[in-house]
N, C-alpha and C. Protein backbone atom coordinates (compact mmCIF):
# COMPACT_ATOMS: atom_id res chain seq x y z
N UNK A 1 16.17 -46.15 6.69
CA UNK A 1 16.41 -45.43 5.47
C UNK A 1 17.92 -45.28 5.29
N UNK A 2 18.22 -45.36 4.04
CA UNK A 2 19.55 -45.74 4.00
C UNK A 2 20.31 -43.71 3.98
N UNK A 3 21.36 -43.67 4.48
CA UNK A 3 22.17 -42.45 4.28
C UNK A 3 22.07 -41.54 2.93
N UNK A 4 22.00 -41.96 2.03
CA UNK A 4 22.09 -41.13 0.60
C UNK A 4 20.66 -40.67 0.55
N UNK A 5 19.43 -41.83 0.60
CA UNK A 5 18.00 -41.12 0.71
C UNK A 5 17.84 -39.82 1.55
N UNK A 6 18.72 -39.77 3.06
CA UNK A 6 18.50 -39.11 3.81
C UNK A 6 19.33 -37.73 3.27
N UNK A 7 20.28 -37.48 2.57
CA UNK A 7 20.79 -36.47 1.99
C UNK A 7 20.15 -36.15 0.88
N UNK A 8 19.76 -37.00 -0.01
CA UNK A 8 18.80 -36.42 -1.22
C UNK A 8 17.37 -35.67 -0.51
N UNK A 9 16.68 -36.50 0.43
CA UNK A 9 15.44 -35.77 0.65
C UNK A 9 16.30 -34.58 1.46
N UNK A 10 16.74 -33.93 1.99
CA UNK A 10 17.72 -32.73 2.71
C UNK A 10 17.79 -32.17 1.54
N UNK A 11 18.49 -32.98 0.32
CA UNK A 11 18.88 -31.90 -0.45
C UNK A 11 17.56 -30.88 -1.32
N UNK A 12 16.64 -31.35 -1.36
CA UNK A 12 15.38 -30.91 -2.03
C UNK A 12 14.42 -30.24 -0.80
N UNK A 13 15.00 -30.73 -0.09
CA UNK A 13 13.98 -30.15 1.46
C UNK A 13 14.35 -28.74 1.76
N UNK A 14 15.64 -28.36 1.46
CA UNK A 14 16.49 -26.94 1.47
C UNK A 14 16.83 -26.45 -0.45
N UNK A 15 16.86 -27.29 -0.89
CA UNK A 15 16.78 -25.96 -2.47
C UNK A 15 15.74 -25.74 -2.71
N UNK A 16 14.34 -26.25 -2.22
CA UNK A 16 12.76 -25.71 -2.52
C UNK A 16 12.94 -23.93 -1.95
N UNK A 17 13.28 -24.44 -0.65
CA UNK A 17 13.47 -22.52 0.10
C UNK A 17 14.13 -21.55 -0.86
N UNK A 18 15.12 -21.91 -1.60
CA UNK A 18 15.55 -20.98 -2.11
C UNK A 18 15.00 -20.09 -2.98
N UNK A 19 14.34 -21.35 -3.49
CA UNK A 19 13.29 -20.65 -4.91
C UNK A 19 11.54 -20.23 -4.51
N UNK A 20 11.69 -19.72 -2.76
CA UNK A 20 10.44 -19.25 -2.12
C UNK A 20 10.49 -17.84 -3.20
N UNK A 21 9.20 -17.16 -3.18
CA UNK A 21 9.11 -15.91 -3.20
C UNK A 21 8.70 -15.13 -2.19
N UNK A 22 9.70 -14.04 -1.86
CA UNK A 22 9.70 -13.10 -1.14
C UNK A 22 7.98 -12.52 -1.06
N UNK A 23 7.45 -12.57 0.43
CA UNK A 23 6.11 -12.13 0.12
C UNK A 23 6.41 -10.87 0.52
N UNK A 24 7.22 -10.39 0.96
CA UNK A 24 7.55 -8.50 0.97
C UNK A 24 8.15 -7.84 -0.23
N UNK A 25 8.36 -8.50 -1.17
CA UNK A 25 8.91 -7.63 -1.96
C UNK A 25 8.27 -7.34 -3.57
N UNK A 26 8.09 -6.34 -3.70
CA UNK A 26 7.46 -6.24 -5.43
C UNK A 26 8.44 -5.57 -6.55
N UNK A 27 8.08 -5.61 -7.40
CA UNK A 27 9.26 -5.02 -8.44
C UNK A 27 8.61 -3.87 -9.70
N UNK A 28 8.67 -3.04 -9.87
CA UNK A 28 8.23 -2.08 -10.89
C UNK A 28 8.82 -1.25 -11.96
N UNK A 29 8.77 -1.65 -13.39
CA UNK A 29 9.33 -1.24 -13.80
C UNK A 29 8.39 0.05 -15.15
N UNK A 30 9.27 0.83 -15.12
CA UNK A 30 8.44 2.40 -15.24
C UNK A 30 9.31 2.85 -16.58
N UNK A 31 8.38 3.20 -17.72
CA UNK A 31 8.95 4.12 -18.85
C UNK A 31 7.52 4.69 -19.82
N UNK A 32 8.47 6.11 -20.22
CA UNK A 32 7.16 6.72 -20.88
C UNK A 32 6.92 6.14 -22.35
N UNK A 33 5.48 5.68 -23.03
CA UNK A 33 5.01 5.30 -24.03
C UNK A 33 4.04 6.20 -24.38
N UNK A 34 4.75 7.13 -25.91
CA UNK A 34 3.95 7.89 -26.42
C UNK A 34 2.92 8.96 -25.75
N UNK A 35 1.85 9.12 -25.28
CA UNK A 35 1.47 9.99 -23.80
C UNK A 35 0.96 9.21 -22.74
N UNK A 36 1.46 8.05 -22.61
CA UNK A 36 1.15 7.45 -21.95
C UNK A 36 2.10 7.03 -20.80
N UNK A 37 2.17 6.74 -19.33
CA UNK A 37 3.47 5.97 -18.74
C UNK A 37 3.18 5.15 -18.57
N UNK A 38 3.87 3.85 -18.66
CA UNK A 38 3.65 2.21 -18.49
C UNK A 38 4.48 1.60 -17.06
N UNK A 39 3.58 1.29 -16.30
CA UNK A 39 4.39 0.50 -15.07
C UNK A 39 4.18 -1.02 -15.13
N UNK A 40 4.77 -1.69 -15.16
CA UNK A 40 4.76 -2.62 -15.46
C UNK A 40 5.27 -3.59 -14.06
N UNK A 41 3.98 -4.03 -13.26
CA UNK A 41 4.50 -4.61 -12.12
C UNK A 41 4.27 -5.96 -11.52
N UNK A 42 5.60 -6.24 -10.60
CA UNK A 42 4.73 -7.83 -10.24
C UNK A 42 5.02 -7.82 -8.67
N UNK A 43 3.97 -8.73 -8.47
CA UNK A 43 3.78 -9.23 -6.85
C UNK A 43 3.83 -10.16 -6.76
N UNK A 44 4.01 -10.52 -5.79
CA UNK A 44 4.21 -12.00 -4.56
C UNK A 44 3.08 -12.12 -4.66
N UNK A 45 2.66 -13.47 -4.33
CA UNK A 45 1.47 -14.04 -3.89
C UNK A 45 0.45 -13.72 -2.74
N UNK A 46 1.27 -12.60 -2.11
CA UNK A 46 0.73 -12.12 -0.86
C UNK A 46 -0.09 -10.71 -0.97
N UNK A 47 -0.06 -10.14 -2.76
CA UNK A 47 -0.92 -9.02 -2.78
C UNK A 47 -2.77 -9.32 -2.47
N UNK A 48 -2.52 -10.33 -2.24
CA UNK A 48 -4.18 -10.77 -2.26
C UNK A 48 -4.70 -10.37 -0.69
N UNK A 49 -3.23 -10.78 0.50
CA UNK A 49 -3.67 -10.40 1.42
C UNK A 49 -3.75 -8.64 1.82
N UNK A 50 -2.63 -8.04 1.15
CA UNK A 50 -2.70 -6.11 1.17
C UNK A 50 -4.32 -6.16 0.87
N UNK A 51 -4.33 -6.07 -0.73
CA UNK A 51 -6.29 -5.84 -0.72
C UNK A 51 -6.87 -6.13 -0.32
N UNK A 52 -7.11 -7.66 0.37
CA UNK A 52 -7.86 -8.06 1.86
C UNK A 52 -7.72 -6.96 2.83
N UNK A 53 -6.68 -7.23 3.25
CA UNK A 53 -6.63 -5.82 5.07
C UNK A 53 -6.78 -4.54 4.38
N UNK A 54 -6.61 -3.86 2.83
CA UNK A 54 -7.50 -2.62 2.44
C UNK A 54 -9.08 -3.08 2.21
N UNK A 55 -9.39 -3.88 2.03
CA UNK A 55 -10.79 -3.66 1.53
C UNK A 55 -11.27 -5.38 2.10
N UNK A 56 -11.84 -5.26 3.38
CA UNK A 56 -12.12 -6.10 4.11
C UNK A 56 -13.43 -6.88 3.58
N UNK A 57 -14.35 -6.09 2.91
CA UNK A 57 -15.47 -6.54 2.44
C UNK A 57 -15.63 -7.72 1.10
N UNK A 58 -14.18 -7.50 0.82
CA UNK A 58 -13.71 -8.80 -0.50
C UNK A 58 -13.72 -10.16 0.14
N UNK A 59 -13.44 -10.21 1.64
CA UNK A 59 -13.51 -11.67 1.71
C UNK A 59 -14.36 -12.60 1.28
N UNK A 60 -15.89 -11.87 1.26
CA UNK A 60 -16.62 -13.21 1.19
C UNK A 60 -16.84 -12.94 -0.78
N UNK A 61 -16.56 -12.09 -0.92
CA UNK A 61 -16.88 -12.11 -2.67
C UNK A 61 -16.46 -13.20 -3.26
N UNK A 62 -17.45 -13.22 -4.69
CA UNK A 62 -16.81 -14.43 -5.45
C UNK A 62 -16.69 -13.92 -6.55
N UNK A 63 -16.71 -12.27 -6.75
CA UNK A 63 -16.91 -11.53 -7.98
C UNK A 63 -15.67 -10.75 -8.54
N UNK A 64 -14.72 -10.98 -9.77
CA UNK A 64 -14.08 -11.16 -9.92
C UNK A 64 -14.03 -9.07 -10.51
N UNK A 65 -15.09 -8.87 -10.79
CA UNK A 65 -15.19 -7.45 -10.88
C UNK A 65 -14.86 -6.66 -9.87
N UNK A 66 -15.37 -7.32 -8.22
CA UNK A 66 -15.07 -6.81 -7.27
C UNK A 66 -13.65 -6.78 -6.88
N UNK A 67 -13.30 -7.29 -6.91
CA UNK A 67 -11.16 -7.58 -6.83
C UNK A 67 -11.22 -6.49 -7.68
N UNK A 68 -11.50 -6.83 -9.63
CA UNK A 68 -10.66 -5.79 -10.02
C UNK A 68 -10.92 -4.52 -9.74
N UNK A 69 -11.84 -4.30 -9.49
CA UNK A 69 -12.28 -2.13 -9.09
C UNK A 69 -11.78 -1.95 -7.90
N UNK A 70 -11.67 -2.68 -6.55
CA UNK A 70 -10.99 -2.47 -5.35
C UNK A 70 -9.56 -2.33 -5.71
N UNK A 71 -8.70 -3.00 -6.64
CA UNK A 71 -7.29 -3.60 -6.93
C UNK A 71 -7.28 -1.65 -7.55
N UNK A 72 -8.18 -1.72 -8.76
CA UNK A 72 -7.94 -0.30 -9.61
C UNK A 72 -7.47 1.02 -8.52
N UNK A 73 -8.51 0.67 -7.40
CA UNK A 73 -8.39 2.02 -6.26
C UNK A 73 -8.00 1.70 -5.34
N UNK A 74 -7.26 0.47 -4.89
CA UNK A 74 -5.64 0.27 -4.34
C UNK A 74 -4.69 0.63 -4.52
N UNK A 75 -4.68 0.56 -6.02
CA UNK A 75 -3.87 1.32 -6.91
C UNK A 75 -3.46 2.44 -6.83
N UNK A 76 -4.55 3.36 -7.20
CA UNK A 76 -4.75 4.21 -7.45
C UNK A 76 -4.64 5.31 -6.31
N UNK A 77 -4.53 4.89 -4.65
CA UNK A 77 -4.41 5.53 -3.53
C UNK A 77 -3.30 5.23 -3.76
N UNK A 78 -1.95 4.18 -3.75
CA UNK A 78 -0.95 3.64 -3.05
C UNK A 78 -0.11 4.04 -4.09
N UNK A 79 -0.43 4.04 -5.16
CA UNK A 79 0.84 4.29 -6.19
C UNK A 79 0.63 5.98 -7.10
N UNK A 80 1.37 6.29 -7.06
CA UNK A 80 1.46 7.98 -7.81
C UNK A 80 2.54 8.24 -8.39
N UNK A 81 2.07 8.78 -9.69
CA UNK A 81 3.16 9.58 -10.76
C UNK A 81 2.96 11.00 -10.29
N UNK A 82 3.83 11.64 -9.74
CA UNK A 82 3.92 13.56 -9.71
C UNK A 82 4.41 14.05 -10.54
N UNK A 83 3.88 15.37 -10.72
CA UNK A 83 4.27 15.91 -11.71
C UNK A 83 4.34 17.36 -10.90
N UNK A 84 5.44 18.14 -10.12
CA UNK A 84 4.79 19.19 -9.76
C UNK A 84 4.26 18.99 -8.53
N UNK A 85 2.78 19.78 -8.53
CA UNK A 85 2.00 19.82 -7.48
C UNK A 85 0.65 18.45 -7.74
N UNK A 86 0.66 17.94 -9.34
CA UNK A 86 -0.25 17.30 -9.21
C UNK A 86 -0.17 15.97 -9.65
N UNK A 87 -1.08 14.99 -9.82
CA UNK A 87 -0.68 13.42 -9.91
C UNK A 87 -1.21 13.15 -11.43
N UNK A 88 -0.30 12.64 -11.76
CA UNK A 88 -1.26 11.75 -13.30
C UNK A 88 -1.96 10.76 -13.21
N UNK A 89 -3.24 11.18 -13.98
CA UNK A 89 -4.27 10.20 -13.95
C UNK A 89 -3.97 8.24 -14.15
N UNK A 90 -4.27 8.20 -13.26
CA UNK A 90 -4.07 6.24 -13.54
C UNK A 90 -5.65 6.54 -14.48
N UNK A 91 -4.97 5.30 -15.42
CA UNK A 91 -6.72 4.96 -16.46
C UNK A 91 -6.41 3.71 -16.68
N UNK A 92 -5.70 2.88 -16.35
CA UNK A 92 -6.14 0.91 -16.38
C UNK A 92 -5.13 0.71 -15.56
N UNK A 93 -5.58 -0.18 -15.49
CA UNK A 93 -4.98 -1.69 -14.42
C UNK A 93 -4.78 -2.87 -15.25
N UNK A 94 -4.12 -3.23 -15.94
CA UNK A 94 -4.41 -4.76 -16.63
C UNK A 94 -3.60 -5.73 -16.14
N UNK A 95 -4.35 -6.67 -15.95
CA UNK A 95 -3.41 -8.48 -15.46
C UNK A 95 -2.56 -8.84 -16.98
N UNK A 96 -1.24 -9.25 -16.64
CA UNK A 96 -0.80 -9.82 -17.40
C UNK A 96 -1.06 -11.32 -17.57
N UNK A 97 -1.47 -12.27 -18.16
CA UNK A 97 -1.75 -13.36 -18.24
C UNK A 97 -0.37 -14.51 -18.27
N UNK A 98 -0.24 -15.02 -17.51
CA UNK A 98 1.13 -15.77 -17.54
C UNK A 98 0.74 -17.12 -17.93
N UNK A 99 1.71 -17.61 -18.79
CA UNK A 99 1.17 -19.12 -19.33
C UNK A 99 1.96 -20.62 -19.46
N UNK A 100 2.77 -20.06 -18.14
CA UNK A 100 3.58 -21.35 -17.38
C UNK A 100 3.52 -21.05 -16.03
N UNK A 101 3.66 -21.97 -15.12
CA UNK A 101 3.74 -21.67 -13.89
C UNK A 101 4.30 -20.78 -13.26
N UNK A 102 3.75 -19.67 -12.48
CA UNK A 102 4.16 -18.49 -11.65
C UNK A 102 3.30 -18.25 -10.59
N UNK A 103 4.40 -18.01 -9.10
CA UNK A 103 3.46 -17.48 -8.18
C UNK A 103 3.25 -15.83 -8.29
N UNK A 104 4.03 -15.78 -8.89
CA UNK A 104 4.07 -13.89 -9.12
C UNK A 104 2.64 -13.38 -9.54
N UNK A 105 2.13 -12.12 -9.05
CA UNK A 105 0.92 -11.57 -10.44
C UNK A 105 1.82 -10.96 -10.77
N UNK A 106 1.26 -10.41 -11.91
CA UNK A 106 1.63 -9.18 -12.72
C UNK A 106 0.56 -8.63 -13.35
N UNK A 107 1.08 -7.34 -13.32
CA UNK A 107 -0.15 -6.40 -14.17
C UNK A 107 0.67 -4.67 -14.58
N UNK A 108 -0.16 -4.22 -15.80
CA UNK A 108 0.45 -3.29 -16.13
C UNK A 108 -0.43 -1.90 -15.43
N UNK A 109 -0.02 -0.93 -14.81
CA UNK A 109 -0.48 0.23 -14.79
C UNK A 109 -0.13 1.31 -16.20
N UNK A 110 -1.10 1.87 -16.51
CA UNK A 110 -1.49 2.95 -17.43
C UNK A 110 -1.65 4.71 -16.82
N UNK A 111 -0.55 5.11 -16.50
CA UNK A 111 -1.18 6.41 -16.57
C UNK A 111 -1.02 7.83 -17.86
N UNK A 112 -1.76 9.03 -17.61
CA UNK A 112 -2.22 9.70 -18.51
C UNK A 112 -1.13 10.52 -18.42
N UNK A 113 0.33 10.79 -19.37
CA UNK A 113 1.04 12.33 -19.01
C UNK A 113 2.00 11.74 -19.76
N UNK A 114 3.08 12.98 -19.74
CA UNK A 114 4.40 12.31 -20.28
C UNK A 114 5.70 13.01 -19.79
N UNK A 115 4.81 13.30 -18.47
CA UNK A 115 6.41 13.63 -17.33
C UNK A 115 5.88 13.60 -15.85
N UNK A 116 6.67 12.84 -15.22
CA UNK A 116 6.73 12.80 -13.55
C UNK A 116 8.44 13.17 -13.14
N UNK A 117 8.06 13.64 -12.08
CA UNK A 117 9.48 13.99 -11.18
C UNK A 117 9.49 13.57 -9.86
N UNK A 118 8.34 12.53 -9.37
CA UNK A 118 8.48 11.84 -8.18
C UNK A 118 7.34 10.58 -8.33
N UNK A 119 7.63 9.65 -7.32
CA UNK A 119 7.13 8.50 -7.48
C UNK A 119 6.64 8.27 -6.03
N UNK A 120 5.27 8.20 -5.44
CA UNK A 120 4.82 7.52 -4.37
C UNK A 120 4.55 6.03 -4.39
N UNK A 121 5.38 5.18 -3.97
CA UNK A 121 4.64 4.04 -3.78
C UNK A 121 4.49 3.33 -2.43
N UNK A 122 3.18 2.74 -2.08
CA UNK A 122 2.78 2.40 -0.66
C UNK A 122 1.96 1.39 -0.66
N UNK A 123 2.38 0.97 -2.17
CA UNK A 123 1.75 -0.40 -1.98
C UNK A 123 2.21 -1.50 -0.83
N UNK A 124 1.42 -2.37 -0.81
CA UNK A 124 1.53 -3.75 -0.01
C UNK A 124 2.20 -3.24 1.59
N UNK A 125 2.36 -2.01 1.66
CA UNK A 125 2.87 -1.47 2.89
C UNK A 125 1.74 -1.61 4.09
N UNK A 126 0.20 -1.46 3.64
CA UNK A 126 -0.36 -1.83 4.96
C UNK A 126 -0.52 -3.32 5.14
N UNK A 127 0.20 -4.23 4.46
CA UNK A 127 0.16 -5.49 5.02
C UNK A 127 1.36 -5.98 5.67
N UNK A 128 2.81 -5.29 5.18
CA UNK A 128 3.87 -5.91 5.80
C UNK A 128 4.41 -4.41 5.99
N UNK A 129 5.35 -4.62 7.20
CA UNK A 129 5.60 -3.51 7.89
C UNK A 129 7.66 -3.32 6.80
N UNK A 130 7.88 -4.62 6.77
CA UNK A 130 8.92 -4.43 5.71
C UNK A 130 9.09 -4.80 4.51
N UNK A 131 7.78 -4.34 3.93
CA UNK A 131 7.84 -4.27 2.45
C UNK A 131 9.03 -3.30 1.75
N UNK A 132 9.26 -4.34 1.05
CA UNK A 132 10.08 -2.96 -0.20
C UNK A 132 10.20 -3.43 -1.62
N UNK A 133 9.55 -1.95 -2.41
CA UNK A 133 9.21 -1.85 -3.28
C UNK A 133 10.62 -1.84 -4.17
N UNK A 134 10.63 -2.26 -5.48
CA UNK A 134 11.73 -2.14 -6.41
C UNK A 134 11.66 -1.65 -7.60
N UNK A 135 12.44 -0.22 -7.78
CA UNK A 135 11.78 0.17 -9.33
C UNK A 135 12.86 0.29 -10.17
N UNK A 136 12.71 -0.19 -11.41
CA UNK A 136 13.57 0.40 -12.35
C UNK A 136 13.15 1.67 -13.40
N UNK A 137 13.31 3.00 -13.18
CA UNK A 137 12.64 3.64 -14.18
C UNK A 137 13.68 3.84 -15.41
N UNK A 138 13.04 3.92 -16.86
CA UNK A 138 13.96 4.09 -17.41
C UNK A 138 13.44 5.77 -18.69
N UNK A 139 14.74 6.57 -18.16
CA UNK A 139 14.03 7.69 -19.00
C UNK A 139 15.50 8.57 -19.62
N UNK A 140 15.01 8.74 -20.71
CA UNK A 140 16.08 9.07 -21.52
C UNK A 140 16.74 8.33 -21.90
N UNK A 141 17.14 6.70 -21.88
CA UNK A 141 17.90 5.86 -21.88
C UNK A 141 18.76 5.70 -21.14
N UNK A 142 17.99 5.93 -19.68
CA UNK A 142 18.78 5.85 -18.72
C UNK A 142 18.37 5.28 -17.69
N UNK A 143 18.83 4.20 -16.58
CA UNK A 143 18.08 3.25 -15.81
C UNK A 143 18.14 3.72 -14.62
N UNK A 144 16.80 4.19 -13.99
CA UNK A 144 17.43 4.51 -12.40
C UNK A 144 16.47 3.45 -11.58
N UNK A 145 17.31 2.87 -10.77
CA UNK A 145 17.15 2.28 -9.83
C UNK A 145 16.80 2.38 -8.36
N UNK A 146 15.77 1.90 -7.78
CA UNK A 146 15.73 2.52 -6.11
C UNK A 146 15.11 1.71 -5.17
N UNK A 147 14.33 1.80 -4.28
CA UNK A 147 13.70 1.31 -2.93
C UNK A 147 12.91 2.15 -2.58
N UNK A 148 11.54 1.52 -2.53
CA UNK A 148 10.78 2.50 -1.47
C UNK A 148 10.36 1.19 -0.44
N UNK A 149 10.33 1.83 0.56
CA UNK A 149 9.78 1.05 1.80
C UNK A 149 8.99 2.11 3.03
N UNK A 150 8.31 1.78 4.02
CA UNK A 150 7.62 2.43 4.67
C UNK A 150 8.13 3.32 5.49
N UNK A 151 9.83 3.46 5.21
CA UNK A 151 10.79 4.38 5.80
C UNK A 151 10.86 5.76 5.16
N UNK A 152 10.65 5.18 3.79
CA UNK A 152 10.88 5.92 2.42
C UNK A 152 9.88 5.75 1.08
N UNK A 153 8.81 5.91 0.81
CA UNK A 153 8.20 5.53 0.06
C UNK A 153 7.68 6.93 -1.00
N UNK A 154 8.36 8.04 -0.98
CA UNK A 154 8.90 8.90 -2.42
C UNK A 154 9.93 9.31 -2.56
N UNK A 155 10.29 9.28 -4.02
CA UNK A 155 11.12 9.10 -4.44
C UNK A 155 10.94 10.19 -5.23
N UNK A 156 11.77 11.19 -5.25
CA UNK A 156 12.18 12.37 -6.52
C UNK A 156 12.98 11.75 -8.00
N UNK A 157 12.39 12.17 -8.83
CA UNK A 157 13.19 11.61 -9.85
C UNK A 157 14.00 12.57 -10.71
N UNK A 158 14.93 12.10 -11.26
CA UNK A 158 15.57 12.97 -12.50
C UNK A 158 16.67 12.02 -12.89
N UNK A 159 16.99 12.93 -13.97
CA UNK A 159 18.18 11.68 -15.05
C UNK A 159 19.18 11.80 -14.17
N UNK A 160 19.86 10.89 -14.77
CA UNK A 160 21.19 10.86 -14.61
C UNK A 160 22.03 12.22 -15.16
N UNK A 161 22.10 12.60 -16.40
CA UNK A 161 22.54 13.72 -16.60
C UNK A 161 22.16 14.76 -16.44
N UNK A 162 20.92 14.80 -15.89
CA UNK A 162 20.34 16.46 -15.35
C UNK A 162 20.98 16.36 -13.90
N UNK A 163 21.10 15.27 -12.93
CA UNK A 163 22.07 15.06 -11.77
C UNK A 163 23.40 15.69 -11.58
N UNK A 164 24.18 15.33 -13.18
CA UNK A 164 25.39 15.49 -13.49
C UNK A 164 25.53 16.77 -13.82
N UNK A 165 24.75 17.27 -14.15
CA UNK A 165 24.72 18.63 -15.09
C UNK A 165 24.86 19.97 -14.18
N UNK A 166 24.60 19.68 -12.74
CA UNK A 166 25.25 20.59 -11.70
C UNK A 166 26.61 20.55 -12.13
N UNK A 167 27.29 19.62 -11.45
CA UNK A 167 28.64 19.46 -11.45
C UNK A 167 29.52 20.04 -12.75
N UNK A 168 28.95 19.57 -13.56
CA UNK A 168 29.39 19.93 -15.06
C UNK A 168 29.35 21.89 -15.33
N UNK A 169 28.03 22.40 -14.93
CA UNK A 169 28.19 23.94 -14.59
C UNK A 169 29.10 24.50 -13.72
N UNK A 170 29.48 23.50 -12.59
CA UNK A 170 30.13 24.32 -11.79
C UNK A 170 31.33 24.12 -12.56
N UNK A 171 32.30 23.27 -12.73
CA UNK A 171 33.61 22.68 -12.96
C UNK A 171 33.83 23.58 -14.42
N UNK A 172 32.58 23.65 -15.36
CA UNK A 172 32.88 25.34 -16.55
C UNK A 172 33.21 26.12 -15.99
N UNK A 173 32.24 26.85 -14.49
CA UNK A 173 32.74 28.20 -14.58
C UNK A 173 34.10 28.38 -14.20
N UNK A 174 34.41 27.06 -12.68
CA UNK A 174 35.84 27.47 -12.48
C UNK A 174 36.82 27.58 -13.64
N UNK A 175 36.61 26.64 -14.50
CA UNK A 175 37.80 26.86 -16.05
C UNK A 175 38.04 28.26 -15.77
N UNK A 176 36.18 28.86 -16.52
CA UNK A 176 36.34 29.91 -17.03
C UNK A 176 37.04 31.18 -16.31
N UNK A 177 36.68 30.78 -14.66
CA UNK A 177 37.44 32.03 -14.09
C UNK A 177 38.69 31.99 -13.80
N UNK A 178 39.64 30.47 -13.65
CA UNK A 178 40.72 30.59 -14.07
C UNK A 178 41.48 31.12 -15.19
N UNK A 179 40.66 30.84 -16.41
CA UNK A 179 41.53 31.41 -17.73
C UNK A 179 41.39 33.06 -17.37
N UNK A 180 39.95 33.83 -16.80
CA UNK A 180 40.11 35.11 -17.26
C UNK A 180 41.52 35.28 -15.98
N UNK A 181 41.17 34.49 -14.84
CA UNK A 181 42.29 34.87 -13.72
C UNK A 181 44.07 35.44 -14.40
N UNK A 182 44.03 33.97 -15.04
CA UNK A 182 44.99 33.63 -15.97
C UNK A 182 45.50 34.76 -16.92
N UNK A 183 44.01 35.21 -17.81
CA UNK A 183 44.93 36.30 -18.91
C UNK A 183 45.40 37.60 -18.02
N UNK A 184 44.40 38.18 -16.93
CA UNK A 184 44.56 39.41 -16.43
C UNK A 184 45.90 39.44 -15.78
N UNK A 185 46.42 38.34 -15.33
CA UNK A 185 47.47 38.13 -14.60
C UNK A 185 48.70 37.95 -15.55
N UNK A 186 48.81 37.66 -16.55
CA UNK A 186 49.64 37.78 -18.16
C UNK A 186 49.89 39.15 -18.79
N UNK A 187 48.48 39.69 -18.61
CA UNK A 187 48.39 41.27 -19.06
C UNK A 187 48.97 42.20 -18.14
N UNK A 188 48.92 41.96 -16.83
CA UNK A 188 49.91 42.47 -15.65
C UNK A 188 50.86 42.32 -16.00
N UNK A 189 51.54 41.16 -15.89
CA UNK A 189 52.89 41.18 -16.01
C UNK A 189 53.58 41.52 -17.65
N UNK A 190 52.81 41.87 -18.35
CA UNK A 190 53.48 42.09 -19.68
C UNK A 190 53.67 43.80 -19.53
N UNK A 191 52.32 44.52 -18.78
CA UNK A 191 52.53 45.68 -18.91
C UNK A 191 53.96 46.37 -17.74
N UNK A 192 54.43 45.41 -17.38
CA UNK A 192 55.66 45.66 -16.01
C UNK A 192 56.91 45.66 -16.26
């Protein structure tokens, strides 16, 4: 085989890897719709094996109902909107239908509310020990970004400017107690 064949097949033998998909990693992206919250998520090709090692009895199925109601309450254990002390109702699961080649799934979660302040996710965690999850939530027009993994898998949420909005109270009052510092110390010395 001549030298150049042997670098072209190399060269395609190593840029295929690049464009592997990560079977540990998923991506989720989260915003509120009307009373509804929309997660909007995708997986590796390897969510087939998580719901396998959760729900062992799918192997021999050929029933496509059975995936989806196991998948719904895979779901539905592994992933949580908080609110407080309590969780918002998940009410669908839907596959997104992709209509060019992808190893990814995707599917949208539906839950019932129109405020969370923490996020459990534990998906695909009983299949890979270093899964990590990727979310973008976006609320207020504001993007927060994070990681959950089996180190860390909740996440407290809040804006960006309710974050900021400490800082911003404190840095008023000092003004403010400088200026009164300020006049009383003016009014001293005027009365002297």
């Amino acid at each position: 085989m001549k030298f150049s064949s042997c670098i072209v097949l190399l060269f395609f033998a190593f840029t295929s890897l690049g464009f592997a998909h990560d079977a540990n990693k998923a991506f989720f992206n989260i915003q509120q719709k009307d009373n509804l919250v929309e997660v909007k998520s995708e997986f590796p090709w390897s969510i087939r094996n998580a719901l396998l090692e959760a729900n062992p009895e799918l192997e021999n199925s050929k029933n496509k109902a059975d995936f989806d109601a196991a998948f719904f309450d895979y779901v539905k254990t592994n992933f949580e909107l908080r609110n407080g002390d309590s969780i918002l109702k998940l009410i669908a699961v839907e596959e997104v239908m992709h209509y060019e080649h992808s190893h990814a799934n995707a599917f949208v979660f539906l839950f019932e509310g129109i405020a969370f302040d923490a996020i459990k996710n534990t998906l695909m965690f009983n299949a890979y020990k270093d899964q990590e999850n990727y979310h973008d939530v976006l609320i207020e027009d504001e993007h927060l970004k994070f990681i959950t993994s089996p180190d860390s898998s909740v996440v407290v949420v809040q804006s960006v400017s309710r974050r900021s909005g400490g800082n911003t109270i404190k840095i008023g009052l000092i003004l403010i107690i400088i200026c009164v510092l300020g006049v009383f110390l003016w009014i001293q010395r005027k009365k002297s």
